[in-house]
N, C-alpha and C. Protein backbone atom coordinates (compact mmCIF):
# COMPACT_ATOMS: atom_id res chain seq x y z
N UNK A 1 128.42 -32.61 14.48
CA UNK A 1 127.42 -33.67 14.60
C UNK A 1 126.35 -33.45 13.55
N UNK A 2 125.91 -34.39 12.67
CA UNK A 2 125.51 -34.02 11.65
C UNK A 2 123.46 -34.46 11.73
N UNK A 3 122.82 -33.50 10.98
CA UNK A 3 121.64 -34.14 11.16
C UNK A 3 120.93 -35.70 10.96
N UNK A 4 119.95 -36.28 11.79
CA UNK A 4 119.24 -37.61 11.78
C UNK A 4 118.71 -37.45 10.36
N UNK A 5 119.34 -38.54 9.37
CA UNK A 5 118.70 -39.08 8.53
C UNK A 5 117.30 -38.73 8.66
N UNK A 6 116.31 -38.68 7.42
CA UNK A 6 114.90 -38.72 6.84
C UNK A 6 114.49 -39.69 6.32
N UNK A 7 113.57 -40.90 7.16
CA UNK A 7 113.10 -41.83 6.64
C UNK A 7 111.92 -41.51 5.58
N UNK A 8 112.01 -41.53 3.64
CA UNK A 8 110.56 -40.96 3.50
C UNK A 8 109.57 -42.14 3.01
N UNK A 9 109.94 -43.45 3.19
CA UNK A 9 108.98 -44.39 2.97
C UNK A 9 108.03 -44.59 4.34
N UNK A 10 108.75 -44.15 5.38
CA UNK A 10 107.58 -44.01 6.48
C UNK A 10 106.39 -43.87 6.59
N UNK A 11 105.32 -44.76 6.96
CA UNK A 11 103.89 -44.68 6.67
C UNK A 11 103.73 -43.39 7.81
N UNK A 12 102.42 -42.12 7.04
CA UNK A 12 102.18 -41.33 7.96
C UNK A 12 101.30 -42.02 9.66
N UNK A 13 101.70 -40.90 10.55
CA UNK A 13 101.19 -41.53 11.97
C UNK A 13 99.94 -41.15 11.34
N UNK A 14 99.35 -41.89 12.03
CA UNK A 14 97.66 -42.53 12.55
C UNK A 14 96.78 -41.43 12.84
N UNK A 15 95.81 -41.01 12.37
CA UNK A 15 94.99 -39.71 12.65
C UNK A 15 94.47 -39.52 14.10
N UNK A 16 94.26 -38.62 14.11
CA UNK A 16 93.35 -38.63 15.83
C UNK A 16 91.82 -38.94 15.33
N UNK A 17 91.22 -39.76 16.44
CA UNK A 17 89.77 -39.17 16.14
C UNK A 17 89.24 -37.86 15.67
N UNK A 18 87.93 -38.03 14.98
CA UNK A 18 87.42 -37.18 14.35
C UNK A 18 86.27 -36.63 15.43
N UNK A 19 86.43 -36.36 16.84
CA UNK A 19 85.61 -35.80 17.36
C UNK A 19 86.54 -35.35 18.47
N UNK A 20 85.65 -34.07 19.54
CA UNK A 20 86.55 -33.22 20.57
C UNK A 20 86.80 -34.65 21.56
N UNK A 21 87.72 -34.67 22.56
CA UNK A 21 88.23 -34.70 23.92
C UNK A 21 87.32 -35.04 24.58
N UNK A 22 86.31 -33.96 24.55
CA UNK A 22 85.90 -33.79 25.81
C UNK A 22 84.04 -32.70 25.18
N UNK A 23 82.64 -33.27 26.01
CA UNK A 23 81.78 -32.16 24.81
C UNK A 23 82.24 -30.84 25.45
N UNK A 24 81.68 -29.78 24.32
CA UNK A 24 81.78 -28.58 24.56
C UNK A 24 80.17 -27.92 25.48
N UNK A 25 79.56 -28.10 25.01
CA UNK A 25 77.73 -27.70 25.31
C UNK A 25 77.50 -27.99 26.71
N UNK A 26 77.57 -27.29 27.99
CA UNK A 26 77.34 -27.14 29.36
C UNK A 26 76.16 -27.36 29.49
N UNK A 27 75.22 -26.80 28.96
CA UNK A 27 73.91 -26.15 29.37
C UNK A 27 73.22 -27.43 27.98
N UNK A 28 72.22 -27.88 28.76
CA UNK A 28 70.67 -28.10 27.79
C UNK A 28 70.39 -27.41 27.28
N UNK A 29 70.68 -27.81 26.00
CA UNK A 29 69.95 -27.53 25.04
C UNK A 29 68.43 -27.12 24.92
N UNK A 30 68.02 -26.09 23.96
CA UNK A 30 65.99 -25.93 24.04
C UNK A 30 65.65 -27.07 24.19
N UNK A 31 64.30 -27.51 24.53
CA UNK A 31 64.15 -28.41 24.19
C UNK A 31 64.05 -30.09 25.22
N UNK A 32 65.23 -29.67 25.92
CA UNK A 32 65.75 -31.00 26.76
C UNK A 32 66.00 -31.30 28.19
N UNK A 33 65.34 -31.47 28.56
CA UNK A 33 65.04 -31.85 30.11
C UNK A 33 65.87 -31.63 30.52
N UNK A 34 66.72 -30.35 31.60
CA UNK A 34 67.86 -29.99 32.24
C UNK A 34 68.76 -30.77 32.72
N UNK A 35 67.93 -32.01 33.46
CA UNK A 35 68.42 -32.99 34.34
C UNK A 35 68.54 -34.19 33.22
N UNK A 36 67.61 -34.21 32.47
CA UNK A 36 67.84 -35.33 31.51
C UNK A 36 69.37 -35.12 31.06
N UNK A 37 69.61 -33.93 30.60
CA UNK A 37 70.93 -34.07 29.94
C UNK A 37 71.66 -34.10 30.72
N UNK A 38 71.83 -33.38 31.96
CA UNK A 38 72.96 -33.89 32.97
C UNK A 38 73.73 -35.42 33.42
N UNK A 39 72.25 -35.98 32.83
CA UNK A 39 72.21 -37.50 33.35
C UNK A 39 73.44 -38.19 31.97
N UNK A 40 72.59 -37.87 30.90
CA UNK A 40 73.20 -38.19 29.91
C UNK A 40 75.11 -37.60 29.44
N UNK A 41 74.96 -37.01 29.88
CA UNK A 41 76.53 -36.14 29.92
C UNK A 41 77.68 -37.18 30.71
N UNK A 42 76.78 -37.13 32.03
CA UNK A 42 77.34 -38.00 33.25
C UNK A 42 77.64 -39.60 32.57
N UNK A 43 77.15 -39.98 31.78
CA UNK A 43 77.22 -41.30 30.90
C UNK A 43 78.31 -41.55 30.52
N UNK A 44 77.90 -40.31 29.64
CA UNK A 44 79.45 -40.03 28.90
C UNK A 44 80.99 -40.44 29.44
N UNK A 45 80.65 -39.94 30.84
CA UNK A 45 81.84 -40.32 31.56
C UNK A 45 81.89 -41.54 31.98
N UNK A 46 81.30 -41.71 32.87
CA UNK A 46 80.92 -42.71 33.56
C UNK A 46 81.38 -44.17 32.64
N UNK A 47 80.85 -44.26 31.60
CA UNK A 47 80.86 -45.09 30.66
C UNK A 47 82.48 -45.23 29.71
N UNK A 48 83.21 -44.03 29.71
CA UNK A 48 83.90 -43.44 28.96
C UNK A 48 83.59 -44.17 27.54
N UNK A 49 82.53 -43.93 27.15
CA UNK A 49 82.35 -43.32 25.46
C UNK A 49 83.18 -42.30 24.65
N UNK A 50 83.93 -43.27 23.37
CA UNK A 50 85.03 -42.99 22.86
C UNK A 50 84.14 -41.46 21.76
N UNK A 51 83.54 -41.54 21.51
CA UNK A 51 82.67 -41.01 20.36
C UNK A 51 82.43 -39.32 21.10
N UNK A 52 82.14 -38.35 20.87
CA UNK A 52 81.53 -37.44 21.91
C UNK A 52 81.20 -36.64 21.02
N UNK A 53 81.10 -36.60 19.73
CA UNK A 53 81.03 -35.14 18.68
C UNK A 53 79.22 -35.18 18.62
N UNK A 54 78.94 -36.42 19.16
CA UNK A 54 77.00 -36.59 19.23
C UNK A 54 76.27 -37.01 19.89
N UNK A 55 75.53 -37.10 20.78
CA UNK A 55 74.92 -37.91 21.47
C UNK A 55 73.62 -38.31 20.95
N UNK A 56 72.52 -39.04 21.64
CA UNK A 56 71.00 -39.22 21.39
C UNK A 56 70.72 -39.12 22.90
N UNK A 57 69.76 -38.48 23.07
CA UNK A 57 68.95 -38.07 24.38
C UNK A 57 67.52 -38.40 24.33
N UNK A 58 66.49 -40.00 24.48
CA UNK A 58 65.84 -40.21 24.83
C UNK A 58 64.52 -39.94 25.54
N UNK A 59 63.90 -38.79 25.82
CA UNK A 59 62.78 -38.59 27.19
C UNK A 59 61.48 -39.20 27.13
N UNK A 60 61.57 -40.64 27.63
CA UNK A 60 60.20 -41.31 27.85
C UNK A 60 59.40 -40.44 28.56
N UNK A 61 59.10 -39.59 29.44
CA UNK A 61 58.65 -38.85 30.27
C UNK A 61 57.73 -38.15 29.09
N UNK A 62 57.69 -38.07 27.74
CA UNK A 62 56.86 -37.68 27.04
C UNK A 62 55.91 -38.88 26.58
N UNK A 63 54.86 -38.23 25.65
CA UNK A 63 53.96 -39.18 24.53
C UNK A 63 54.56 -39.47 23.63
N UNK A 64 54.47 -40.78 23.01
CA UNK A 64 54.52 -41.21 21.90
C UNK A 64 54.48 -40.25 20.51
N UNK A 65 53.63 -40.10 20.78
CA UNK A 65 53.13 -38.22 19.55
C UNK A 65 54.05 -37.59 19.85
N UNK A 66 54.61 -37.13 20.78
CA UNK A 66 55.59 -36.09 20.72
C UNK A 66 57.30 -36.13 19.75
N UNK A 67 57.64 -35.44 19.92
CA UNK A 67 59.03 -35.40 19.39
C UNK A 67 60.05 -36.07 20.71
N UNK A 68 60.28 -36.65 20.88
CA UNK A 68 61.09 -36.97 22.41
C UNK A 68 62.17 -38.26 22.27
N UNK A 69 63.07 -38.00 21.10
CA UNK A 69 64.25 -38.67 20.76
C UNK A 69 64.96 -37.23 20.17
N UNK A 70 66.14 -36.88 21.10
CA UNK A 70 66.72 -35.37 20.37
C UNK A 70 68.42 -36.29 20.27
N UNK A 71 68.81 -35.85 18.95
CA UNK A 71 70.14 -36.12 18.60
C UNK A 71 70.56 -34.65 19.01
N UNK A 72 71.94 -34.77 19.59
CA UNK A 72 72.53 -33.48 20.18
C UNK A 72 74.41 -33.30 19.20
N UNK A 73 74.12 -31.96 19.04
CA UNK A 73 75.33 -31.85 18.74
C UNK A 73 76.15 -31.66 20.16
N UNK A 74 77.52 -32.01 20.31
CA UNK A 74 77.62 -31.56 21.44
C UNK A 74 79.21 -30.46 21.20
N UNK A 75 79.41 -30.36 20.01
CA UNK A 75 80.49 -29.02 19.40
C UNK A 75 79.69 -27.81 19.57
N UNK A 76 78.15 -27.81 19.10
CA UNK A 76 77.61 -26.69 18.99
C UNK A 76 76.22 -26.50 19.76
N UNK A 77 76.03 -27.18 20.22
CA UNK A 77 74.57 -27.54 21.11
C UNK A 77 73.36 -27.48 19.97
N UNK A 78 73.37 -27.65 18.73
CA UNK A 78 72.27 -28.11 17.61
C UNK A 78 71.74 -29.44 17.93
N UNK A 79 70.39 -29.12 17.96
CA UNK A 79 69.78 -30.55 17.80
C UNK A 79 68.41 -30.81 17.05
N UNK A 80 68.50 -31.81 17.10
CA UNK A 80 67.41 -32.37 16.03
C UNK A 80 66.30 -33.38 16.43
N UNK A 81 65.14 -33.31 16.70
CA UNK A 81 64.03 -33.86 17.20
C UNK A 81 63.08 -34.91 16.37
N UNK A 82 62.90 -36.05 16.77
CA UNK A 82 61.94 -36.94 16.12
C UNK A 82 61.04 -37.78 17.17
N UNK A 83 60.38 -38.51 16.60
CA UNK A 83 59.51 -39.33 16.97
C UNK A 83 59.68 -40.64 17.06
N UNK A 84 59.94 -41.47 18.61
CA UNK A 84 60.50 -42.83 18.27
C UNK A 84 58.93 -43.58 19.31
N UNK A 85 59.50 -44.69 19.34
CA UNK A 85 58.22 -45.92 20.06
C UNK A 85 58.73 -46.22 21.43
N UNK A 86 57.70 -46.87 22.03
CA UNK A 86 58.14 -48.03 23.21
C UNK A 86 57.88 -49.12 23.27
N UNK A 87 58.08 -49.46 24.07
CA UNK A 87 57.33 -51.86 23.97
C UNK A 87 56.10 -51.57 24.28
N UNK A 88 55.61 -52.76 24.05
CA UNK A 88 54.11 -53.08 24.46
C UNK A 88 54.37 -53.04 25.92
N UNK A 89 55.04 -53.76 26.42
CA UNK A 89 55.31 -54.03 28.10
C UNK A 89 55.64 -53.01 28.57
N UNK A 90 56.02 -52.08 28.11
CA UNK A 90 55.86 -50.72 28.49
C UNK A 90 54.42 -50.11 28.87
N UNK A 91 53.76 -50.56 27.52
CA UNK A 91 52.53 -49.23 27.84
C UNK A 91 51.33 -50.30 26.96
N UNK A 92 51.44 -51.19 28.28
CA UNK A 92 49.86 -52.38 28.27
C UNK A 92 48.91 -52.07 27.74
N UNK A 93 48.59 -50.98 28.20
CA UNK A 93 47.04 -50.46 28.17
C UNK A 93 47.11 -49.52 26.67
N UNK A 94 48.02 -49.30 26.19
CA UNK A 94 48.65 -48.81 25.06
C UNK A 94 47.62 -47.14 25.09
N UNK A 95 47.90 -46.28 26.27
CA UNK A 95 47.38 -45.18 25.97
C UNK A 95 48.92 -43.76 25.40
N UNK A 96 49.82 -44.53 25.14
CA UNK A 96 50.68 -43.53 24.39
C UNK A 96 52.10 -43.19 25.14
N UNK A 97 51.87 -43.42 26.58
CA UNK A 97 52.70 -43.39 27.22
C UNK A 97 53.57 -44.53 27.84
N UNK A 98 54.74 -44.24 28.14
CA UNK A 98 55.51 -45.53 28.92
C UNK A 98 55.24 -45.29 30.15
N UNK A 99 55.08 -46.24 30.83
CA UNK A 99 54.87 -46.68 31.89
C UNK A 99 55.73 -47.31 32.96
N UNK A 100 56.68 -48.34 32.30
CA UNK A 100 57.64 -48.74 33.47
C UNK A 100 58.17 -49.37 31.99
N UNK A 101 59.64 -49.27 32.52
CA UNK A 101 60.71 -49.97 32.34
C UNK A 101 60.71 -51.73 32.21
N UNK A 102 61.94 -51.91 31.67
CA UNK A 102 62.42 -53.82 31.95
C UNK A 102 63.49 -54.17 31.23
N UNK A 103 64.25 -54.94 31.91
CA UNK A 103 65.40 -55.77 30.76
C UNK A 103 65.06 -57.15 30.71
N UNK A 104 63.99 -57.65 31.02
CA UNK A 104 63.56 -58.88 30.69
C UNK A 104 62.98 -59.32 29.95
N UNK A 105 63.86 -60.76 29.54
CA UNK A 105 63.99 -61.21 28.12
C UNK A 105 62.03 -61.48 27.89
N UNK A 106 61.74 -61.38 26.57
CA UNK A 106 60.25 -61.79 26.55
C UNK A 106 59.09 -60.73 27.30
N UNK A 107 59.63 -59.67 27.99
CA UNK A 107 58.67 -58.30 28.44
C UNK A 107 57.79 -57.44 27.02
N UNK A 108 58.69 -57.45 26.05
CA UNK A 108 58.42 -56.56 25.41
C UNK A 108 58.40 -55.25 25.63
N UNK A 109 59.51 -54.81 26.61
CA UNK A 109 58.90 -53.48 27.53
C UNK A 109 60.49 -52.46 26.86
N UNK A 110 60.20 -51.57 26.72
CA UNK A 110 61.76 -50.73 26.69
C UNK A 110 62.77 -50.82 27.62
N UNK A 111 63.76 -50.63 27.57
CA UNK A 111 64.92 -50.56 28.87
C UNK A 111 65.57 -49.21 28.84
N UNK A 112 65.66 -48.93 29.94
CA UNK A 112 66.18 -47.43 29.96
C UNK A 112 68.47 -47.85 30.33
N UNK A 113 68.51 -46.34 30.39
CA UNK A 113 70.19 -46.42 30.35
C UNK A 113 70.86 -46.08 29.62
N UNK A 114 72.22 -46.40 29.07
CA UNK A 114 73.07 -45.71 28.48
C UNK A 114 73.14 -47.49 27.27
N UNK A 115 73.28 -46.55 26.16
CA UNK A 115 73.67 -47.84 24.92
C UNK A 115 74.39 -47.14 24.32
N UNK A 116 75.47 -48.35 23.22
CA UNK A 116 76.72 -47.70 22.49
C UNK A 116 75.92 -48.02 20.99
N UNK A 117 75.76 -47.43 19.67
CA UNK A 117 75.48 -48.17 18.69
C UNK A 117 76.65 -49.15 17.94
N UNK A 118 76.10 -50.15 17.47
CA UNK A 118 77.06 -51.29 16.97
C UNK A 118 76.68 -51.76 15.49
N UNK A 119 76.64 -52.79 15.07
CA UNK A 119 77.12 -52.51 13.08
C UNK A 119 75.37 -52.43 13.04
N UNK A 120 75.34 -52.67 11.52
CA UNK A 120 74.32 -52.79 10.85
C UNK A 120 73.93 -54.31 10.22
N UNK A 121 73.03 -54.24 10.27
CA UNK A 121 72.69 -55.48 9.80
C UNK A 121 71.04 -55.66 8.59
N UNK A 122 70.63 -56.44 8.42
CA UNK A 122 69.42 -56.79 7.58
C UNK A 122 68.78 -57.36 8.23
N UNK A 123 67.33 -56.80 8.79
CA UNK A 123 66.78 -57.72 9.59
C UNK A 123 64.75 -58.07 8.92
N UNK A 124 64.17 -58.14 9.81
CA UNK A 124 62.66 -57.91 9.62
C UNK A 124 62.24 -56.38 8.99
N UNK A 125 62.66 -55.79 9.67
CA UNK A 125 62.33 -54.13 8.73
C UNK A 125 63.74 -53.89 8.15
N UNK A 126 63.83 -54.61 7.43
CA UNK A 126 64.97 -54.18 6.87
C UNK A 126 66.26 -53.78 6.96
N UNK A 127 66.72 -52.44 6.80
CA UNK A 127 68.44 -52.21 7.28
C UNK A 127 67.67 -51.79 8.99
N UNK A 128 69.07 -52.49 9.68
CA UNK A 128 68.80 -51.87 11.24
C UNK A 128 70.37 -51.77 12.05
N UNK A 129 69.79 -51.26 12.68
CA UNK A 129 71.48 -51.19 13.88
C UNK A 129 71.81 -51.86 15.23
N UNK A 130 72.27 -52.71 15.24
CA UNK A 130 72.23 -53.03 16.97
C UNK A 130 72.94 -51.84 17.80
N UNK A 131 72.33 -52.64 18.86
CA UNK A 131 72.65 -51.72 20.15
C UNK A 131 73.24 -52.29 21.56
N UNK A 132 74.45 -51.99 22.07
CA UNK A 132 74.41 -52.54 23.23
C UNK A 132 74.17 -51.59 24.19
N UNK A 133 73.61 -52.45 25.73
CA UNK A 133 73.49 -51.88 26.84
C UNK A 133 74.95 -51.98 27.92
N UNK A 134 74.53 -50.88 28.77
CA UNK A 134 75.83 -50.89 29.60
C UNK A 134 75.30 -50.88 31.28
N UNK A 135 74.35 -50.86 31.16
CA UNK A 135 73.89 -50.78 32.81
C UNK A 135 72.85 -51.81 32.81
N UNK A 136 72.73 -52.21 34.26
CA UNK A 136 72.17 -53.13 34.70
C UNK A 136 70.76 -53.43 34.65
N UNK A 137 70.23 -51.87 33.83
CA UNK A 137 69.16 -51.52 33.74
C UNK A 137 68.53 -52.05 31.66
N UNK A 138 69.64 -52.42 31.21
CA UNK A 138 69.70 -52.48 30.04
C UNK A 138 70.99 -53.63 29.04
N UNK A 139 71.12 -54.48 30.09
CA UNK A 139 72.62 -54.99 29.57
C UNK A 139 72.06 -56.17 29.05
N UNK A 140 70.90 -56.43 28.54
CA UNK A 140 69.96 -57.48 28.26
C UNK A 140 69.76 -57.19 26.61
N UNK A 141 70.09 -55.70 26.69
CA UNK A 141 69.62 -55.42 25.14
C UNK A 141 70.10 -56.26 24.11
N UNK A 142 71.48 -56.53 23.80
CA UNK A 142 71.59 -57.69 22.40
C UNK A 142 70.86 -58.91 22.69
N UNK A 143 71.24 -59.44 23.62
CA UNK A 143 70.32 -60.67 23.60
C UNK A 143 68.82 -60.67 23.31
N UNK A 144 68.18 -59.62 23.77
CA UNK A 144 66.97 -59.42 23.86
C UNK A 144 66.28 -58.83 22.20
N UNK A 145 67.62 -58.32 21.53
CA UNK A 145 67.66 -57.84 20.28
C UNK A 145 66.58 -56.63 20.16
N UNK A 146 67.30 -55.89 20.85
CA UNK A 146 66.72 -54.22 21.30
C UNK A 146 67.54 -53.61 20.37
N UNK A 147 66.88 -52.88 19.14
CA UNK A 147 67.65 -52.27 18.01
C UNK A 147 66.86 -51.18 17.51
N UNK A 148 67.38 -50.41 16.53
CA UNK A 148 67.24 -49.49 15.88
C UNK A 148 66.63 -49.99 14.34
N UNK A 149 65.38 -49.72 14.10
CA UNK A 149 64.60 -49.84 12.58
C UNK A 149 63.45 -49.37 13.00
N UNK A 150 63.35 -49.27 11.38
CA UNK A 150 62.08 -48.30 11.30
C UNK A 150 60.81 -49.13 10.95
N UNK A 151 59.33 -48.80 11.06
CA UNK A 151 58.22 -49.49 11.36
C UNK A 151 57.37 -48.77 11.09
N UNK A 152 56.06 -49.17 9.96
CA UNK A 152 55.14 -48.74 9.32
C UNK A 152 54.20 -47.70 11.12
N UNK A 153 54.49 -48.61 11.89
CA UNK A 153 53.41 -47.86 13.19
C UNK A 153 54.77 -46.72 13.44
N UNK A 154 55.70 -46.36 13.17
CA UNK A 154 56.16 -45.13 13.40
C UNK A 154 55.94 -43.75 12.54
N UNK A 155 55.15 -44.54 11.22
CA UNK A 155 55.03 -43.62 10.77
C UNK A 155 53.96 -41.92 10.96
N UNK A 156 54.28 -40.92 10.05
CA UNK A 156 53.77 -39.65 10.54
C UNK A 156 52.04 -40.09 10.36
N UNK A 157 51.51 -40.87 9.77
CA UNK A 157 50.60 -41.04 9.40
C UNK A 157 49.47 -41.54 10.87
N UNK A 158 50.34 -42.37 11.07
CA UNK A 158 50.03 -43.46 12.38
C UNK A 158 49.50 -42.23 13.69
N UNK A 159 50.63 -40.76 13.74
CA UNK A 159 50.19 -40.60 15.11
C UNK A 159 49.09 -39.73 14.32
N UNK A 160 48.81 -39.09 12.79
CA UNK A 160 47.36 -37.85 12.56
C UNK A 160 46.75 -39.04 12.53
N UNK A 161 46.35 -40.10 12.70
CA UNK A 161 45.00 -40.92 13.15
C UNK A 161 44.88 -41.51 14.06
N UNK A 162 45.89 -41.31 14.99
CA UNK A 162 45.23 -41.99 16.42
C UNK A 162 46.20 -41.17 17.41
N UNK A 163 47.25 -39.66 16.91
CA UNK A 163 47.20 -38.81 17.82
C UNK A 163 48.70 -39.74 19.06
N UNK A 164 49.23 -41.11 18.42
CA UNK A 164 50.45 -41.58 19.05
C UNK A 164 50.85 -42.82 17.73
N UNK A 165 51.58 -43.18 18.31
CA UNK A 165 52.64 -44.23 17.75
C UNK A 165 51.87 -45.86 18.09
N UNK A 166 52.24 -46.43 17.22
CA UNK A 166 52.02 -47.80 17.45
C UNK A 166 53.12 -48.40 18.69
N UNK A 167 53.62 -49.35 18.97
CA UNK A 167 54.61 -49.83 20.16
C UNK A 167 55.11 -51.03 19.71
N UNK A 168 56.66 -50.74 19.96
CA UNK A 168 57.30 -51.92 19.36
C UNK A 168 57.33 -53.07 20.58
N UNK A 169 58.62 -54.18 20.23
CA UNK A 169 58.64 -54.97 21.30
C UNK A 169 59.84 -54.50 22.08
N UNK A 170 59.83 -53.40 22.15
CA UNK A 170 60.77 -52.76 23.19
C UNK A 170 62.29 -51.84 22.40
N UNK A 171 62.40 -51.97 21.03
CA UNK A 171 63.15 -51.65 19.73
C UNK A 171 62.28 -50.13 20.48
N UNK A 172 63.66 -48.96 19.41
CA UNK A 172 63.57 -48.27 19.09
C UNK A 172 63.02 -47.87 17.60
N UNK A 173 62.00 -47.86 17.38
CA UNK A 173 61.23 -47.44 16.02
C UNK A 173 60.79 -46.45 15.84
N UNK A 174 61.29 -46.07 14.26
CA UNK A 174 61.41 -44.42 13.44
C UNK A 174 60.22 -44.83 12.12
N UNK A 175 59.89 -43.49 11.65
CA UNK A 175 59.44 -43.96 10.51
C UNK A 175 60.88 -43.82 9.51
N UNK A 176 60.66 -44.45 8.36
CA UNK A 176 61.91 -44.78 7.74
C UNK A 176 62.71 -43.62 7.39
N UNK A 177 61.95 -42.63 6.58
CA UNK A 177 62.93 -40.88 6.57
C UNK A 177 64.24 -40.87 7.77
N UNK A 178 63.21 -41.02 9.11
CA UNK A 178 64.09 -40.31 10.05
C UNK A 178 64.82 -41.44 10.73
N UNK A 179 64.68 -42.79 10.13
CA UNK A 179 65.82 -44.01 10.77
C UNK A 179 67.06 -43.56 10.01
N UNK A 180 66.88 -43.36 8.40
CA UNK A 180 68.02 -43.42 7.70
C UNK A 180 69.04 -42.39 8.56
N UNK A 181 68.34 -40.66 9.03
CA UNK A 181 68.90 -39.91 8.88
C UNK A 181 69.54 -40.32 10.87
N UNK A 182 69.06 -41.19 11.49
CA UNK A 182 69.87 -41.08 12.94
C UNK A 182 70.47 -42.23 13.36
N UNK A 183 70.11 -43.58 12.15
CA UNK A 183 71.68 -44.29 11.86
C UNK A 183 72.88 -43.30 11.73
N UNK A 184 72.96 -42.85 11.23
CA UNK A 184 73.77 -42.17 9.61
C UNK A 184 74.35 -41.16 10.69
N UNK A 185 74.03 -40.43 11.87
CA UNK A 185 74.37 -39.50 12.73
C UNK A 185 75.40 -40.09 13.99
N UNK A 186 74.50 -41.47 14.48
CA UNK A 186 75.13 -41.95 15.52
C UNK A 186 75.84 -43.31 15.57
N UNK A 187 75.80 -43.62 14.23
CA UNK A 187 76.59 -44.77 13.82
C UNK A 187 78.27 -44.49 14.49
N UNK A 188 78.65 -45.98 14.91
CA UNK A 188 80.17 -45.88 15.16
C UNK A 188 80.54 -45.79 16.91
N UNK A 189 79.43 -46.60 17.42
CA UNK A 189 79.86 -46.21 18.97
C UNK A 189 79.65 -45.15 19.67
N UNK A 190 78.33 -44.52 18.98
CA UNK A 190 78.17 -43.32 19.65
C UNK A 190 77.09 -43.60 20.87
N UNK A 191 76.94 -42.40 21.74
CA UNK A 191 76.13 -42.43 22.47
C UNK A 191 74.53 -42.35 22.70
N UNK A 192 73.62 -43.20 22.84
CA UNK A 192 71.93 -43.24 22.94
C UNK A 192 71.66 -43.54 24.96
N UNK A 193 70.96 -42.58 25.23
CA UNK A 193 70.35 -42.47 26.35
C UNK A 193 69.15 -42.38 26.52
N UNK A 194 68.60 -43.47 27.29
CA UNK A 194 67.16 -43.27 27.24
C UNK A 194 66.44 -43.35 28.73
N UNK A 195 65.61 -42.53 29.41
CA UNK A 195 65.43 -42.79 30.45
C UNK A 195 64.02 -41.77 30.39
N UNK A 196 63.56 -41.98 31.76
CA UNK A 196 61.95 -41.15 32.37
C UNK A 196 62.51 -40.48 33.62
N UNK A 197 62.17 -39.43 33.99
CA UNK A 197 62.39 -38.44 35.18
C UNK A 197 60.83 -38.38 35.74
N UNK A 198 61.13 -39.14 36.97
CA UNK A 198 59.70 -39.56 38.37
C UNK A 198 58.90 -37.80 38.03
């Protein structure tokens, strides 16, 4: 019985994704609210998010001034810390902090939950990213056009003279350095979590 022929015009099979299975990193990271990340992990599943080599971990539970948007590796538990905004309808009284939540259209307020990132586009500040929501807490976001760009009130400048951030209309806003560099990380369906712990 003789060997199966060798087809060699055969197009090669199809690569696997370029990220693990499943994350590796158990434990929170420095840095990251124990439970915050549990929450965010739990997403992961919950959601089944195809992407897993990165996440974004959110903690409104901080100031504006603070660092409290951490991109996570989740191969090696590395992460990387910046400075993002909230809505006005968030934080009325605009003393730096969020205050409450909303997915309603015209709030101006942030929405908390799990989002996938989606293409890029050209908008008012320029290059930006949409975002969709997946919970009920946030499934308002495209319509509501809850996105990723960067904004002169995010800049480093903004919080050494008044010590916080300006406030978007509920957008996630970077100063421009650090939009380019967490497009560019979580582009492609990856995972953004954003939430406050009571």
């Amino acid at each position: 019985m003789g060997l199966p022929s060798i087809v060699y015009n055969a197009p090669p099979p199809p690569r696997a994704p370029l990220v693990p299975a499943a994350p590796q990193v158990l434990q929170a990271p420095g840095g990251i609210n124990p439970q915050l990340f549990q929450r965010a992990k739990a997403a992961l599943d919950t959601h089944r998010i195809a992407a897993r080599d990165t996440m974004a971990i959110v903690d409104f539970g901080l100031a504006s001034g603070e660092r409290r948007f951490h991109l996570v590796d989740l191969r090696n538990g590395d992460v990387q810390t910046y400075r993002v905004t909230h809505g006005k309808g968030s934080d009325p009284s605009h003393n730096g902090f969020l205050d409450s939540f909303s997915n309603t259209p015209g709030s101006e307020a942030t929405s908390n939950g799990t989002y996938t990132t989606g293409e890029y586009y050209h908008g008012k500040y320029g290059l930006s990213m949409k975002l969709h929501g997946h919970d009920w807490s946030n499934n308002n976001a495209l319509s509501r056009a809850i996105v990723i760009h960067n904004a002169w009130y995010a800049e480093p400048d903004v919080v050494q003279a008044h010590g916080k951030l300006g406030r978007s209309q509920g957008c996630f806003a970077f100063s421009r350095r650090d939009q380019y560099e967490i497009m560019k990380r979580i582009a492609g369906g990856r995972m953004l979590y954003a939430d406050k712990l009571a």
